[in-house]
Protein backbone atom coordinates (compact mmCIF):
# COMPACT_ATOMS: atom_id res chain seq x y z
CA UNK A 1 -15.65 49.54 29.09
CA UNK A 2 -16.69 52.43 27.02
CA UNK A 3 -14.76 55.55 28.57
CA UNK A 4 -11.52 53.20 27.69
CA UNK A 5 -12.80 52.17 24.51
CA UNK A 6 -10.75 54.71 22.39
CA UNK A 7 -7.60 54.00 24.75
CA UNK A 8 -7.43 50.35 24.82
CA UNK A 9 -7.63 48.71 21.63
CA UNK A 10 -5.88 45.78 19.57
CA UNK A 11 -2.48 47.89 19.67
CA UNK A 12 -2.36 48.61 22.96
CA UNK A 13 -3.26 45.02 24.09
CA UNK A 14 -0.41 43.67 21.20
CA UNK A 15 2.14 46.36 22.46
CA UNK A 16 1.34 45.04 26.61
CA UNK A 17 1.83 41.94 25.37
CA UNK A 18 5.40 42.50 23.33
CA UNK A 19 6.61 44.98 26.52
CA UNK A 20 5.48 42.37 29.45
CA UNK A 21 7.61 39.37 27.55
CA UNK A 22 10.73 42.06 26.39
CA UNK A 23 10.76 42.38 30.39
CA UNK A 24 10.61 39.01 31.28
CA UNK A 25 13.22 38.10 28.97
CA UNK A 26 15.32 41.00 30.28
CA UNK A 27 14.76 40.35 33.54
CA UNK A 28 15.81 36.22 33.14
CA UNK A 29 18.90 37.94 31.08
CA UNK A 30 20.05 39.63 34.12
CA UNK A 31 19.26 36.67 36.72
CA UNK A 32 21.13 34.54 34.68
CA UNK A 33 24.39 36.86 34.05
CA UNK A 34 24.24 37.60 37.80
CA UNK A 35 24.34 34.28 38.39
CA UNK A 36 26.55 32.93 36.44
CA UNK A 37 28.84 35.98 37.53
CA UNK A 38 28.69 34.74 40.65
CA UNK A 39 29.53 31.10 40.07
CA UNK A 40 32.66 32.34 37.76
CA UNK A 41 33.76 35.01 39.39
CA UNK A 42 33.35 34.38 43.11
CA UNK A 43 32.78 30.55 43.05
CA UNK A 44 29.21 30.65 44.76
CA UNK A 45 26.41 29.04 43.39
CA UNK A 46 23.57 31.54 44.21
CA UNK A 47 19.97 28.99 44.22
CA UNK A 48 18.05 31.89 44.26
CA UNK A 49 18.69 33.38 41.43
CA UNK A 50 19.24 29.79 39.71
CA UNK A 51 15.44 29.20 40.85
CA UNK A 52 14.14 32.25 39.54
CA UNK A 53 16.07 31.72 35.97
CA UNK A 54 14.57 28.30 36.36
CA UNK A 55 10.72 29.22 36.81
CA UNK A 56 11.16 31.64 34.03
CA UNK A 57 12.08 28.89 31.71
CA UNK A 58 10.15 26.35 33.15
CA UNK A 59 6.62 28.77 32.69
CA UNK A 60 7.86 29.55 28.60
CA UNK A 61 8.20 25.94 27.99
CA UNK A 62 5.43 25.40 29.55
CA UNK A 63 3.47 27.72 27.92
CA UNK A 64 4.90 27.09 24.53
CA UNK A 65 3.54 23.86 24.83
CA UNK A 66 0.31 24.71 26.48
CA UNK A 67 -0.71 27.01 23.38
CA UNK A 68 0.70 24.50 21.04
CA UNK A 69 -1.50 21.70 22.41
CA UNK A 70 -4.40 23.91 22.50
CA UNK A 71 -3.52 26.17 18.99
């Protein structure tokens, strides 16, 4: 794509890449405090937000070994 060519380089690809996992880690940071609030606090065991901490770990792991295997 040349009219992006001097806008989208290695840099900004490497920077995506760092800001897209700094959210996802964020983001399972906050599912997991809010759930674990929840279970503490108010004694209810929210399986939504357990499920969503879950996938998020599940798709790392996954991943981790995918690229490992393949690396």
């Amino acid at each position: 794509m040349p009219p992006l060519g001097n806008v989208v380089d290695e840099r900004f690809l490497t920077h995506r890449l760092r800001s897209s996992s700094l959210g996802g880690m964020a983001g399972a940071l906050v599912a997991g405090g809010l759930f674990f609030y929840r279970l503490l606090a108010r004694h209810v065991v929210s399986w939504e937000l357990f499920a969503v901490v879950a996938t998020i770990a599940a798709v790392k792991i996954g991943a981790m070994v995918w690229y490992r295997l393949r690396d």
